[in-house]
PDB file of N, CA and C in Angstrom:
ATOM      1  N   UNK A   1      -5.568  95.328 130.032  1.00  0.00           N
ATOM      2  CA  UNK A   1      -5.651  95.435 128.576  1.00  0.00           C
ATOM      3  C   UNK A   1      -4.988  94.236 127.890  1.00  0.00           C
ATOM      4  N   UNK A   2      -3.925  93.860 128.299  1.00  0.00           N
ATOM      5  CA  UNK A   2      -2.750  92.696 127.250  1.00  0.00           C
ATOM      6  C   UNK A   2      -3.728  91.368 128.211  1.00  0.00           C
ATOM      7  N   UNK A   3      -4.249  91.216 129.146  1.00  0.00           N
ATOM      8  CA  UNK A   3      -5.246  89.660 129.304  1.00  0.00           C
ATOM      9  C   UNK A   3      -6.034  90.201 128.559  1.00  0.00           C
ATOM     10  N   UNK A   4      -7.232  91.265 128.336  1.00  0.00           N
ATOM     11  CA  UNK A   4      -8.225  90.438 126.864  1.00  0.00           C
ATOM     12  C   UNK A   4      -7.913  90.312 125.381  1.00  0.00           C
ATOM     13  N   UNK A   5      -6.736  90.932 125.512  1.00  0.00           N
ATOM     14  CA  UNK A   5      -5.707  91.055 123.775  1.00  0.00           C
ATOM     15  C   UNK A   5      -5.778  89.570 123.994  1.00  0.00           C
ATOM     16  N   UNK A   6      -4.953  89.189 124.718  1.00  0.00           N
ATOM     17  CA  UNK A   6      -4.137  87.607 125.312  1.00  0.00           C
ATOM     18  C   UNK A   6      -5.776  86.404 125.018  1.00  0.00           C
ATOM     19  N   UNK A   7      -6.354  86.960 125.527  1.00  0.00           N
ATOM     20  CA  UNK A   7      -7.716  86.397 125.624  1.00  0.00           C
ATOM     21  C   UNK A   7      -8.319  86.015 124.162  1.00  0.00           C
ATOM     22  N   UNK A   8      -8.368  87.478 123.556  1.00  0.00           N
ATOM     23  CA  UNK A   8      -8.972  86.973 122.208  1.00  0.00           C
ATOM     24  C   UNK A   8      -8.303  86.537 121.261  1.00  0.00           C
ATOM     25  N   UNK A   9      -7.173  86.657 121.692  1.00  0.00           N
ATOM     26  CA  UNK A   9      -6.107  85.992 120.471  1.00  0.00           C
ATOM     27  C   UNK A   9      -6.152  84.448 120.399  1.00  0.00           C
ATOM     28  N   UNK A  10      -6.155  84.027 121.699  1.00  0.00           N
ATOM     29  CA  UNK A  10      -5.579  82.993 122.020  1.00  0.00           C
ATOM     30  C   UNK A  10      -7.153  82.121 121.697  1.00  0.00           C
ATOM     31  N   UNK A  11      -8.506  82.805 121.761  1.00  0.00           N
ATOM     32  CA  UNK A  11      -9.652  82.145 121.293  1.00  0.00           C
ATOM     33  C   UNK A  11      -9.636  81.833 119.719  1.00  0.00           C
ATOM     34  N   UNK A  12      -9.483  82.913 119.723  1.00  0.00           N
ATOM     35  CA  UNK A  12      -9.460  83.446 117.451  1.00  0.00           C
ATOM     36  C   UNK A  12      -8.560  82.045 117.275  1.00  0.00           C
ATOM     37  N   UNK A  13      -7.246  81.975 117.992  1.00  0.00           N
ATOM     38  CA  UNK A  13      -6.456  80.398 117.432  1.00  0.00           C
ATOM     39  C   UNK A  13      -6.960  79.472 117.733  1.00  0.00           C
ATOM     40  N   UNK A  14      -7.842  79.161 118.694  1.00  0.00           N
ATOM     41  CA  UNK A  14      -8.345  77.669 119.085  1.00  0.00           C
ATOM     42  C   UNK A  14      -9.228  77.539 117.920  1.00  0.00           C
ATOM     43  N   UNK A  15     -10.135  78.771 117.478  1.00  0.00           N
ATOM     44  CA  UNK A  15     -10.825  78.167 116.258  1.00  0.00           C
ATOM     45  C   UNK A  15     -10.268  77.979 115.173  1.00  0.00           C
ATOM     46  N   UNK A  16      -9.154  78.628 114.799  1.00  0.00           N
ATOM     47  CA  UNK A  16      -8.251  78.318 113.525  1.00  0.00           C
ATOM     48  C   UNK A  16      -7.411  77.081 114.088  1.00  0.00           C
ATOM     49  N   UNK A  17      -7.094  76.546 115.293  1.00  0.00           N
ATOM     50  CA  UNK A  17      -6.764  75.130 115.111  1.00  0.00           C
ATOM     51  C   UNK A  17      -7.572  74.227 114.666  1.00  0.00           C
ATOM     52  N   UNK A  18      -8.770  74.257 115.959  1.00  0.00           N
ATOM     53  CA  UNK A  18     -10.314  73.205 115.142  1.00  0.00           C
ATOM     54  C   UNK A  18     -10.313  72.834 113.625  1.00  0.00           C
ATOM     55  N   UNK A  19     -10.412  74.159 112.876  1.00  0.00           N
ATOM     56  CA  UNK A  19     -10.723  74.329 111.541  1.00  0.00           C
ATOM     57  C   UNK A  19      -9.464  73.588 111.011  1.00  0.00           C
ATOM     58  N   UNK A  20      -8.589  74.034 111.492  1.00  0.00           N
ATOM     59  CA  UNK A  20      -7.515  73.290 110.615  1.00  0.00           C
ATOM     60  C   UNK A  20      -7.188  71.802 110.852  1.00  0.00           C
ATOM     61  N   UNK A  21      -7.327  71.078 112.091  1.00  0.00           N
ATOM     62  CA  UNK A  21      -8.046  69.839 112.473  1.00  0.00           C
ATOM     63  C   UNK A  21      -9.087  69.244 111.538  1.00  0.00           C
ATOM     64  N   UNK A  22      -9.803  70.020 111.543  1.00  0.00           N
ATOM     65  CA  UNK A  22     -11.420  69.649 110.791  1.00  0.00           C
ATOM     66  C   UNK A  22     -10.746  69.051 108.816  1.00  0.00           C
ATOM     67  N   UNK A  23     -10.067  70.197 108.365  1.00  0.00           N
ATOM     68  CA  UNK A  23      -9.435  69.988 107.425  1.00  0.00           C
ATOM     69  C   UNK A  23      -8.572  68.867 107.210  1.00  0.00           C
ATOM     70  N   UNK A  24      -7.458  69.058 108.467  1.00  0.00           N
ATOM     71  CA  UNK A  24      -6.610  67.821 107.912  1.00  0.00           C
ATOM     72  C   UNK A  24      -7.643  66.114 108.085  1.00  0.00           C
ATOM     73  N   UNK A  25      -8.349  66.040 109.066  1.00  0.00           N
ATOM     74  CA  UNK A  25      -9.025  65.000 109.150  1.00  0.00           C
ATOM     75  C   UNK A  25      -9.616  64.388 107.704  1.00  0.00           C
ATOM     76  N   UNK A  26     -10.734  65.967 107.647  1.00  0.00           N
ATOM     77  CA  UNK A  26     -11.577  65.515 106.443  1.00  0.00           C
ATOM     78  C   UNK A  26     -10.706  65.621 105.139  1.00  0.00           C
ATOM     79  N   UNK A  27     -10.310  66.524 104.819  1.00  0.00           N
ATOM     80  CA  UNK A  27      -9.588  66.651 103.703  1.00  0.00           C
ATOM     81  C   UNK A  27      -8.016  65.966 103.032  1.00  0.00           C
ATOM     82  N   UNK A  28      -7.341  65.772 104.008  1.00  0.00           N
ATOM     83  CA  UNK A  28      -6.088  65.689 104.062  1.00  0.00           C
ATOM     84  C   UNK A  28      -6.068  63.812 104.323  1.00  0.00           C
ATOM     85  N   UNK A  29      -7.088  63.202 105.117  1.00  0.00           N
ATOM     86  CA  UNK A  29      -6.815  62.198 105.990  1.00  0.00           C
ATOM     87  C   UNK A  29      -5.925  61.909 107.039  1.00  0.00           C
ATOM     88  N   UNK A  30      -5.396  63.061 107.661  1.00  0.00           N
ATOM     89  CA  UNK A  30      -4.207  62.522 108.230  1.00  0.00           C
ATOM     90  C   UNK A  30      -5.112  63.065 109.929  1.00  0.00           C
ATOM     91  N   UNK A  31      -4.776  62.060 110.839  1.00  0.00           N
ATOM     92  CA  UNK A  31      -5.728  62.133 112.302  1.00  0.00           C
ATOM     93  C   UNK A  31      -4.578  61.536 113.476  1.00  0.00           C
ATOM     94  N   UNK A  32      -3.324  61.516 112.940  1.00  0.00           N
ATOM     95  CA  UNK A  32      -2.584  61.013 114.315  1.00  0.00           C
ATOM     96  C   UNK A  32      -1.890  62.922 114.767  1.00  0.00           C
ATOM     97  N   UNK A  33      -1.209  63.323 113.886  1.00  0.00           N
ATOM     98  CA  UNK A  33      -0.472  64.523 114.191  1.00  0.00           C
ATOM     99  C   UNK A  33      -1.621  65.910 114.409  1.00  0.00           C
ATOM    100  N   UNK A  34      -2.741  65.495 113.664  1.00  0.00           N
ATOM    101  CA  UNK A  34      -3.976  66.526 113.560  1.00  0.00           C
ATOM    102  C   UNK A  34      -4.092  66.753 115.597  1.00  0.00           C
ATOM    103  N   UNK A  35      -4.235  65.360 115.853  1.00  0.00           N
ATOM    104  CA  UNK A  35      -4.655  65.156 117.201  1.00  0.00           C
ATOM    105  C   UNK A  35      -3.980  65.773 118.108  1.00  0.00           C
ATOM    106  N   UNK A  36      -2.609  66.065 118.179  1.00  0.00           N
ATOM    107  CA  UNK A  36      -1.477  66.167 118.990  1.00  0.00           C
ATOM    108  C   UNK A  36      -1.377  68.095 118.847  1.00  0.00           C
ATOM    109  N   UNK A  37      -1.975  68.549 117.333  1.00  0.00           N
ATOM    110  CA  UNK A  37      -2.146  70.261 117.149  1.00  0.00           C
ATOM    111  C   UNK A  37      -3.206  70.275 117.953  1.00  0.00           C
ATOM    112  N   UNK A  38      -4.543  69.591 117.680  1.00  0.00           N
ATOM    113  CA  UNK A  38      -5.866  70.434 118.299  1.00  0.00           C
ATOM    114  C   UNK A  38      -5.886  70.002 120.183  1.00  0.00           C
ATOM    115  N   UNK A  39      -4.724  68.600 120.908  1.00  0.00           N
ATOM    116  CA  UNK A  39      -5.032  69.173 122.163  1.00  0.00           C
ATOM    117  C   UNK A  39      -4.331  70.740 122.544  1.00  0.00           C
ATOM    118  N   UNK A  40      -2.894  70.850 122.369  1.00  0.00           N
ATOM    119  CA  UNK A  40      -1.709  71.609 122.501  1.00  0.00           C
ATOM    120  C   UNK A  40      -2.403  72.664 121.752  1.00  0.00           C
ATOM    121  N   UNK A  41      -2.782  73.170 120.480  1.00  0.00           N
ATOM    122  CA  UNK A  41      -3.650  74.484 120.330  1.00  0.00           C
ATOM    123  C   UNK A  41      -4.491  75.019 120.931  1.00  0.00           C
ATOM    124  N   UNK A  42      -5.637  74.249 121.566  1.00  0.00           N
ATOM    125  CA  UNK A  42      -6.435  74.819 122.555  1.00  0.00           C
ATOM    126  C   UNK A  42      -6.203  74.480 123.839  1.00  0.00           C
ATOM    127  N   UNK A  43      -5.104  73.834 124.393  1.00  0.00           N
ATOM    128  CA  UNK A  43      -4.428  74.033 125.563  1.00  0.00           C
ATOM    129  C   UNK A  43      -4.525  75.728 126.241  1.00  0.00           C
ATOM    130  N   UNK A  44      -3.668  76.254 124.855  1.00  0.00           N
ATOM    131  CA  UNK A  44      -3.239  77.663 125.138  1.00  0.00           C
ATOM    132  C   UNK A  44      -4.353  78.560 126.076  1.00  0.00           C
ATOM    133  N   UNK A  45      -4.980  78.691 124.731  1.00  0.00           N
ATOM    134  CA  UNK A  45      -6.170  79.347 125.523  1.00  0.00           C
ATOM    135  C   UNK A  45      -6.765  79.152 126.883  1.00  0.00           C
ATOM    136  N   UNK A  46      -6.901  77.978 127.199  1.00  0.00           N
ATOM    137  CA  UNK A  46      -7.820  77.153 128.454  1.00  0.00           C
ATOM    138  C   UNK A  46      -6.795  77.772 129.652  1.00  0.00           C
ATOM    139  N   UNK A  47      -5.351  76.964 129.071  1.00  0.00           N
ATOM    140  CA  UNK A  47      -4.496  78.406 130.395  1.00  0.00           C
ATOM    141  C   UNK A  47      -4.681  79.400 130.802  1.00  0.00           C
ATOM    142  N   UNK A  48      -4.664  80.290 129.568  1.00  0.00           N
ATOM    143  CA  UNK A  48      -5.130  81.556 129.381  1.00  0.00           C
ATOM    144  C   UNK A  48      -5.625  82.252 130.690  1.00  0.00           C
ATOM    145  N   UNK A  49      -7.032  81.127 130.507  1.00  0.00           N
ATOM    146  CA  UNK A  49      -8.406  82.094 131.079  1.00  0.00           C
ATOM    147  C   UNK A  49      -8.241  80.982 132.342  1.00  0.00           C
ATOM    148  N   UNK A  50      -7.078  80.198 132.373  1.00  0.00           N
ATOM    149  CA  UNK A  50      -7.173  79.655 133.850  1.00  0.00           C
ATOM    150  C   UNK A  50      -6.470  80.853 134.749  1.00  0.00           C
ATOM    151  N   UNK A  51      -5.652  81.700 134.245  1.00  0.00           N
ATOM    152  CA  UNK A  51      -4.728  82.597 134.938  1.00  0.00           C
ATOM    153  C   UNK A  51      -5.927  83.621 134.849  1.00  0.00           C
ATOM    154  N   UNK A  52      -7.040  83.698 134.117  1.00  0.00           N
ATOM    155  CA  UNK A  52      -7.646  85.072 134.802  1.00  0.00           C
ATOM    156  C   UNK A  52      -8.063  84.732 135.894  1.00  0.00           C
ATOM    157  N   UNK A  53      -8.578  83.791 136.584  1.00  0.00           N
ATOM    158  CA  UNK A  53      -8.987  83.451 137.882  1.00  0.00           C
ATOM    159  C   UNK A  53      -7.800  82.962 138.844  1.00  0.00           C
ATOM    160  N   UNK A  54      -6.582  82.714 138.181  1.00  0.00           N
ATOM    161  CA  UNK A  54      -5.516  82.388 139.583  1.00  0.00           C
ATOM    162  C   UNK A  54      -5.354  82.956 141.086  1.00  0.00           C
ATOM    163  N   UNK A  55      -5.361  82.161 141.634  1.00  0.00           N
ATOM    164  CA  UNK A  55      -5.290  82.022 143.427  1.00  0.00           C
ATOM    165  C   UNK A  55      -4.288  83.105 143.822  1.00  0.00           C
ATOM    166  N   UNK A  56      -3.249  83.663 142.672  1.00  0.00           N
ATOM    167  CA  UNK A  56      -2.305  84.744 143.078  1.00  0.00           C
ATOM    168  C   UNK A  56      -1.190  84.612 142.334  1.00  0.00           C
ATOM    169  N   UNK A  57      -0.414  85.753 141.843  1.00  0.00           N
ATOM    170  CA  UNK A  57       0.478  86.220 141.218  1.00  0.00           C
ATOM    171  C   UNK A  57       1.266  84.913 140.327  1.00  0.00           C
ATOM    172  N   UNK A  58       1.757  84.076 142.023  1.00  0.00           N
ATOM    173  CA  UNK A  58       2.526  82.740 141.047  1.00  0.00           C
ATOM    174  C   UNK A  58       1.811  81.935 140.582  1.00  0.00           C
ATOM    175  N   UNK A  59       0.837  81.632 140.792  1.00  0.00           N
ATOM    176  CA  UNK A  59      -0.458  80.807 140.367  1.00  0.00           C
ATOM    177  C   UNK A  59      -0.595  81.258 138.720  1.00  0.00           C
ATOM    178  N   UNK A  60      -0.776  82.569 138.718  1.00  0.00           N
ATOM    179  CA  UNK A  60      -0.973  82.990 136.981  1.00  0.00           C
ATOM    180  C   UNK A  60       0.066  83.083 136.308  1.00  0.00           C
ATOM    181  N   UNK A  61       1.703  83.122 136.667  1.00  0.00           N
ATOM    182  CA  UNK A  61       2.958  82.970 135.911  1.00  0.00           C
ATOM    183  C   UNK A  61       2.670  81.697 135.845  1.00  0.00           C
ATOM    184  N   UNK A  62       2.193  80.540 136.577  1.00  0.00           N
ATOM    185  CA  UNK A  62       2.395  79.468 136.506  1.00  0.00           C
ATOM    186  C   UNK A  62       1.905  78.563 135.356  1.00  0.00           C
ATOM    187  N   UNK A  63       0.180  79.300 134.846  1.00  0.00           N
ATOM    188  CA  UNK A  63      -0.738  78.703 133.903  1.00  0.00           C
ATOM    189  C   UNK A  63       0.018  79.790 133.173  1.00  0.00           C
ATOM    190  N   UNK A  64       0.163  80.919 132.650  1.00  0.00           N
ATOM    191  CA  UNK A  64       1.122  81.380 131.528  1.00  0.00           C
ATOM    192  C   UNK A  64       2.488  80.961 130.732  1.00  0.00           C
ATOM    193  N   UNK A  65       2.759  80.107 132.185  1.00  0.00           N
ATOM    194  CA  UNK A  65       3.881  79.210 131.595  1.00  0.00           C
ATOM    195  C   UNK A  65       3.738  78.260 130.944  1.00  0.00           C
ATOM    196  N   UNK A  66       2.607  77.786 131.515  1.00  0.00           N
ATOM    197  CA  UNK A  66       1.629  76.426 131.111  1.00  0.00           C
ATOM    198  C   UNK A  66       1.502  76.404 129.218  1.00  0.00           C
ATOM    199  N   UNK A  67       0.994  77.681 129.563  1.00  0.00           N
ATOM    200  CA  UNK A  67       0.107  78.508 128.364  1.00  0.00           C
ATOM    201  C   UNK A  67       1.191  78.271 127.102  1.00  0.00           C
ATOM    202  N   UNK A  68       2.664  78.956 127.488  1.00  0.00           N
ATOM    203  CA  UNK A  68       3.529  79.407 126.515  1.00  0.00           C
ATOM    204  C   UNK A  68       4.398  78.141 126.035  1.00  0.00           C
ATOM    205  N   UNK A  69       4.544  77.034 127.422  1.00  0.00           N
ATOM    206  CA  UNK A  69       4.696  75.533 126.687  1.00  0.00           C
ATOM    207  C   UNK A  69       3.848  74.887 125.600  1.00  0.00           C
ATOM    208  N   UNK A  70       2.869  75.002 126.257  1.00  0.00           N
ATOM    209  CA  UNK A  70       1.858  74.905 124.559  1.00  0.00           C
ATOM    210  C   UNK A  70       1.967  74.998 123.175  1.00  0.00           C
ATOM    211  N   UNK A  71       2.290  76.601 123.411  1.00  0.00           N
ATOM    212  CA  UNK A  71       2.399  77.201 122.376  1.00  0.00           C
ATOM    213  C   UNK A  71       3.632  76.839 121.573  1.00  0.00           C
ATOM    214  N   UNK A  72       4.463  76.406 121.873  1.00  0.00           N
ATOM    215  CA  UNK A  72       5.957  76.145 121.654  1.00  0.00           C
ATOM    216  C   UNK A  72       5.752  74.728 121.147  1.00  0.00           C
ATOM    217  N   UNK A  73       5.105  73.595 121.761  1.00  0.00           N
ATOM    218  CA  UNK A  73       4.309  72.794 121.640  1.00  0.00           C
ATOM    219  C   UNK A  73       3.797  72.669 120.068  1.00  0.00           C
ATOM    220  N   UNK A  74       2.616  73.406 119.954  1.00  0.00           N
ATOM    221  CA  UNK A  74       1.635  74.118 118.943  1.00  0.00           C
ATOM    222  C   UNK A  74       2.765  74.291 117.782  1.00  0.00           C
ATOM    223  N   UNK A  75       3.428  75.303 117.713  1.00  0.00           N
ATOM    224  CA  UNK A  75       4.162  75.414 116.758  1.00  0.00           C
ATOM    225  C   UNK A  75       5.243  74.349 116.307  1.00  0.00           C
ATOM    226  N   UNK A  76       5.603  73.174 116.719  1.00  0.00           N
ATOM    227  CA  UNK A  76       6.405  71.997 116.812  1.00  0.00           C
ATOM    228  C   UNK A  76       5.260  71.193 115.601  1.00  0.00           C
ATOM    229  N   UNK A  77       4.036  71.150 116.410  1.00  0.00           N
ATOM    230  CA  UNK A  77       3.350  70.302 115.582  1.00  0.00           C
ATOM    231  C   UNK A  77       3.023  71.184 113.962  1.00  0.00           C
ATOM    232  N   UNK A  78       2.938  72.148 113.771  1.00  0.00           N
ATOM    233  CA  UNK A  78       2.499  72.876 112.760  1.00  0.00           C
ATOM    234  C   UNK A  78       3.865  72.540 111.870  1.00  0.00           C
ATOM    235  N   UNK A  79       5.239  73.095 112.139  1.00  0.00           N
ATOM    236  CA  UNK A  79       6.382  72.826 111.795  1.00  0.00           C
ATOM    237  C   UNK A  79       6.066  71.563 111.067  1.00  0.00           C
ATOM    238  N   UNK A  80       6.183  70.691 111.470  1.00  0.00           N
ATOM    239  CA  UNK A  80       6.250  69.110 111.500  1.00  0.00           C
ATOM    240  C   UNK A  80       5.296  68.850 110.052  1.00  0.00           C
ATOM    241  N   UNK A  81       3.912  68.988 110.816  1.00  0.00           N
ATOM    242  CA  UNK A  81       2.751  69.133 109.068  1.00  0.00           C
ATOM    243  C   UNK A  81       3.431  69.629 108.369  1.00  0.00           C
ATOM    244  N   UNK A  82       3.783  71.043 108.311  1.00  0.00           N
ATOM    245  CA  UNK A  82       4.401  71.536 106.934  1.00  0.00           C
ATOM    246  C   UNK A  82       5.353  70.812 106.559  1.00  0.00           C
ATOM    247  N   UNK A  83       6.603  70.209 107.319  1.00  0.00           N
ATOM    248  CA  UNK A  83       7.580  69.059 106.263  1.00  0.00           C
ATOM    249  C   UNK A  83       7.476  68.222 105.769  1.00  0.00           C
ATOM    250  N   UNK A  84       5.958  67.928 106.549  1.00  0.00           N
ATOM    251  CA  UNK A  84       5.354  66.149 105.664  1.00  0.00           C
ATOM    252  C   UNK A  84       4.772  66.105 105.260  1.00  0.00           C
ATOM    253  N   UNK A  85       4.357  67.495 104.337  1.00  0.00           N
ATOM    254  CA  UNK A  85       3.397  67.768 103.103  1.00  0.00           C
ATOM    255  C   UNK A  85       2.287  67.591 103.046  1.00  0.00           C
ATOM    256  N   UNK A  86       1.488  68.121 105.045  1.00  0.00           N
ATOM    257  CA  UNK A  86       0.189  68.237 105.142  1.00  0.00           C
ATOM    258  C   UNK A  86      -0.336  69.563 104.553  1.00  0.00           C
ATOM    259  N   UNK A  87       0.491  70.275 104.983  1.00  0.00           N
ATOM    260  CA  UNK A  87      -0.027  72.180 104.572  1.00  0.00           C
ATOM    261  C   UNK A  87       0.904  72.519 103.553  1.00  0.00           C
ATOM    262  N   UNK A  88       0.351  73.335 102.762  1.00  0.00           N
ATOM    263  CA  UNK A  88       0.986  74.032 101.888  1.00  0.00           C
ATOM    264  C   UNK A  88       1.306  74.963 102.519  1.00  0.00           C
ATOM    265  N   UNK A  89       2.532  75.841 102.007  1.00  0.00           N
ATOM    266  CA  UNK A  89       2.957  76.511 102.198  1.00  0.00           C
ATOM    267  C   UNK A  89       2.573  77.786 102.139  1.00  0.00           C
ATOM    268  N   UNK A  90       1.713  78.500 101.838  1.00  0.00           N
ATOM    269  CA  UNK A  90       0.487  79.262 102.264  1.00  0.00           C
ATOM    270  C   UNK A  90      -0.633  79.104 103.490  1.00  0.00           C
ATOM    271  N   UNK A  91      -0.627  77.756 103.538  1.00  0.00           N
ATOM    272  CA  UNK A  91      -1.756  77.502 104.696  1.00  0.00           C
ATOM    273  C   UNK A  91      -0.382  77.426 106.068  1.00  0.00           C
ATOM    274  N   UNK A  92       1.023  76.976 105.978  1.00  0.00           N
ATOM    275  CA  UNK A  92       1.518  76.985 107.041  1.00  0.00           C
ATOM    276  C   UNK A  92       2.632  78.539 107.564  1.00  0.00           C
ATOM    277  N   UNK A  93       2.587  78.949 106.353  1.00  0.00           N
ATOM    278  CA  UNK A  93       2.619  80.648 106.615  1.00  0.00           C
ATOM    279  C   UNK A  93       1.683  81.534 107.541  1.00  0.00           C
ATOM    280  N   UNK A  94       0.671  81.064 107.312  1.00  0.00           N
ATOM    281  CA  UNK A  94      -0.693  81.476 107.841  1.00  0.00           C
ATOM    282  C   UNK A  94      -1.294  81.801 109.426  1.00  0.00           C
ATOM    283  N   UNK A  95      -1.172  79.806 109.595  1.00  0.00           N
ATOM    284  CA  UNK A  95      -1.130  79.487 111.077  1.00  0.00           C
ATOM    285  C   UNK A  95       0.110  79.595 111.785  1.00  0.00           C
ATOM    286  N   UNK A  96       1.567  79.812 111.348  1.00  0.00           N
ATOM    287  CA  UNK A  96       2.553  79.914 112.137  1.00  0.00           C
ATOM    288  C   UNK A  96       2.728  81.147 112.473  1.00  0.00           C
ATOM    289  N   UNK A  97       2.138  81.992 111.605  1.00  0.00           N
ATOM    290  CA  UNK A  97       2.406  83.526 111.718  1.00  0.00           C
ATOM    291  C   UNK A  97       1.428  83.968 113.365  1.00  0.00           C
ATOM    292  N   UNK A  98       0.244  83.638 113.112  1.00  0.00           N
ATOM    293  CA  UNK A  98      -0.646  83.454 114.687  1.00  0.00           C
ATOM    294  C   UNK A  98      -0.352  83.023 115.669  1.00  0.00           C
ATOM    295  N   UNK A  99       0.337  81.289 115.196  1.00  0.00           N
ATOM    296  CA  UNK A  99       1.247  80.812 116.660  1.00  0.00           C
ATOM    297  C   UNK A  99       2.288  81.751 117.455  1.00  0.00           C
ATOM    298  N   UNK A 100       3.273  82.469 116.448  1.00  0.00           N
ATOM    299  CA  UNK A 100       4.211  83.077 116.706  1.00  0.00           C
ATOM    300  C   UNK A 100       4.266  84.351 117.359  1.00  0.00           C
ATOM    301  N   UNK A 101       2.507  85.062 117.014  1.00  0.00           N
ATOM    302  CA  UNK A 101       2.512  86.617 117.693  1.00  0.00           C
ATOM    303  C   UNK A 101       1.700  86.127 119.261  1.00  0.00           C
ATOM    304  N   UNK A 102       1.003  84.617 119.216  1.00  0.00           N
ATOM    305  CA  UNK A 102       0.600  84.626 120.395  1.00  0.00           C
ATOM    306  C   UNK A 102       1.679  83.991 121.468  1.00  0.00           C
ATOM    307  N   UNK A 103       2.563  83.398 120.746  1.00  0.00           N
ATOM    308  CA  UNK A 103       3.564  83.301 121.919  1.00  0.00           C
ATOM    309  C   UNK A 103       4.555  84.487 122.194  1.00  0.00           C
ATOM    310  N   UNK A 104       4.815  85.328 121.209  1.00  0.00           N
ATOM    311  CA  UNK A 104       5.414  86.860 121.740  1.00  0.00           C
ATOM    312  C   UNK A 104       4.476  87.397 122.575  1.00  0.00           C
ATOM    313  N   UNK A 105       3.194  87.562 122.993  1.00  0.00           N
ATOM    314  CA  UNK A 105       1.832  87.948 123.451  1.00  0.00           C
ATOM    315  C   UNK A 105       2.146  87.253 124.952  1.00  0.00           C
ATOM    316  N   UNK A 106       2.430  85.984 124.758  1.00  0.00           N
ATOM    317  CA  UNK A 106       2.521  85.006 126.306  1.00  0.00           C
ATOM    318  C   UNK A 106       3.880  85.497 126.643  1.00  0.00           C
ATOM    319  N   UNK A 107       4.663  85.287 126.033  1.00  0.00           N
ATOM    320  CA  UNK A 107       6.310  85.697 126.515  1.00  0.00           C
ATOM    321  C   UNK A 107       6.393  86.875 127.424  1.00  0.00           C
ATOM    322  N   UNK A 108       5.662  88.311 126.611  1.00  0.00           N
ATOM    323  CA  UNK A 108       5.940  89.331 127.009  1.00  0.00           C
ATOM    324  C   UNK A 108       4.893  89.445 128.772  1.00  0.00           C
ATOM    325  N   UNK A 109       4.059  88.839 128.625  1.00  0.00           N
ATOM    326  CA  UNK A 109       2.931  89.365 129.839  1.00  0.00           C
ATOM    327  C   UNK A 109       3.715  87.888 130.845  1.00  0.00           C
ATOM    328  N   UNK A 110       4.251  87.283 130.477  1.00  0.00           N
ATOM    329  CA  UNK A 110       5.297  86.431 131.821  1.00  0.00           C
ATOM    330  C   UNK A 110       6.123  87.070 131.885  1.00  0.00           C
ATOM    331  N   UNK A 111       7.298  87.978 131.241  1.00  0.00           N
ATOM    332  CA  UNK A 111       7.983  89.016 131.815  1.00  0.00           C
ATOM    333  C   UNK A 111       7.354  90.079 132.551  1.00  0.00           C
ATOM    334  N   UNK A 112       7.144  90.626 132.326  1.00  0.00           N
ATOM    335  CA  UNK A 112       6.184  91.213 133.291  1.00  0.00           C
ATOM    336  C   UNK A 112       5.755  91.150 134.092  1.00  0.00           C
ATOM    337  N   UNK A 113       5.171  89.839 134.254  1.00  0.00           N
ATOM    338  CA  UNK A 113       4.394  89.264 135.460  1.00  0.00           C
ATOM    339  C   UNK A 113       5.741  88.921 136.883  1.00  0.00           C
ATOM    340  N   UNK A 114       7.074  88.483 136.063  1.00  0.00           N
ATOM    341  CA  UNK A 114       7.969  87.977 136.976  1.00  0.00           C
ATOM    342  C   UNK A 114       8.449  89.325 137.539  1.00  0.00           C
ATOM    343  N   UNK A 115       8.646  90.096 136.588  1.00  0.00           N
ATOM    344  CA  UNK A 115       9.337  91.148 136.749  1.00  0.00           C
ATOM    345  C   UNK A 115       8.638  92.003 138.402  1.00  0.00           C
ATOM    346  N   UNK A 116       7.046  92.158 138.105  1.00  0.00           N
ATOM    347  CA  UNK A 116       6.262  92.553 139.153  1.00  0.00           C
ATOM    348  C   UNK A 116       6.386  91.952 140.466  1.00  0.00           C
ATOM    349  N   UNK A 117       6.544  90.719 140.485  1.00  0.00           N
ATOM    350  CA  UNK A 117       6.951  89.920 141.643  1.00  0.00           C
ATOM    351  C   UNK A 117       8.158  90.396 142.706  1.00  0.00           C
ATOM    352  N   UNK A 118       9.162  90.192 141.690  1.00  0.00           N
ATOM    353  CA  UNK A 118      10.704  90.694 142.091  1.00  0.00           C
ATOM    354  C   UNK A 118      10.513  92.331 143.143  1.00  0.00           C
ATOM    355  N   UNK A 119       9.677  93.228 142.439  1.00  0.00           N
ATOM    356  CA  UNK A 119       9.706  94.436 143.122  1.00  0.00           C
ATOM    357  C   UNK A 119       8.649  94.739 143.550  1.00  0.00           C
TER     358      UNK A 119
END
């Protein structure tokens, strides 16, 4: 159940990064920091669904870890736009609020995952 939660969450954000990419490019002009959100945003995901196929247990903590650096990642760059007066403060309320439940989302299913190991 928490991999296709994990799954669609983590899709639903790759398109709200794009879009918000798409924006700062076209709208905003700004294409150096845009670049550095849309690899590290859809990083996440691509982990994601690399751990649904992992070779075994540590193999999928491993791309979840992958996953949740990203995300940590992801939210660095979003941070960053919002202080240098790419996003308003509505638009970075928005996307941080998503970054933030999908890395509680990654956090919690790598506890778990370690936890299962151990016993």
């Amino acid at each position: 159940m928490k991999k296709s939660i994990v799954n669609e969450k983590s899709f639903q954000f790759a398109i709200r990064i794009v879009n918000l990419y798409k924006y700062l490019c076209e709208q905003r002009k700004e294409f150096v920091l845009s670049k550095q959100l849309l690899k590290s945003g859809n990083s996440i995901g691509a982990n994601i669904r690399e751990g649904d196929h992992a070779e075994s247990k540590l193999d999928f903590i491993h791309k979840f870890a992958i996953a949740q650096k990203e995300c940590n990642e992801t939210i660095y760059w979003i941070e960053l736009l919002n202080a240098s007066d790419y996003l308003s403060e509505t638009e970075f309320k928005s996307i941080y609020e998503d970054a933030s439940e999908l890395m509680k989302l990654i956090t919690s299913i790598l506890k778990t995952s370690k936890l299962t190991i151990h016993h």
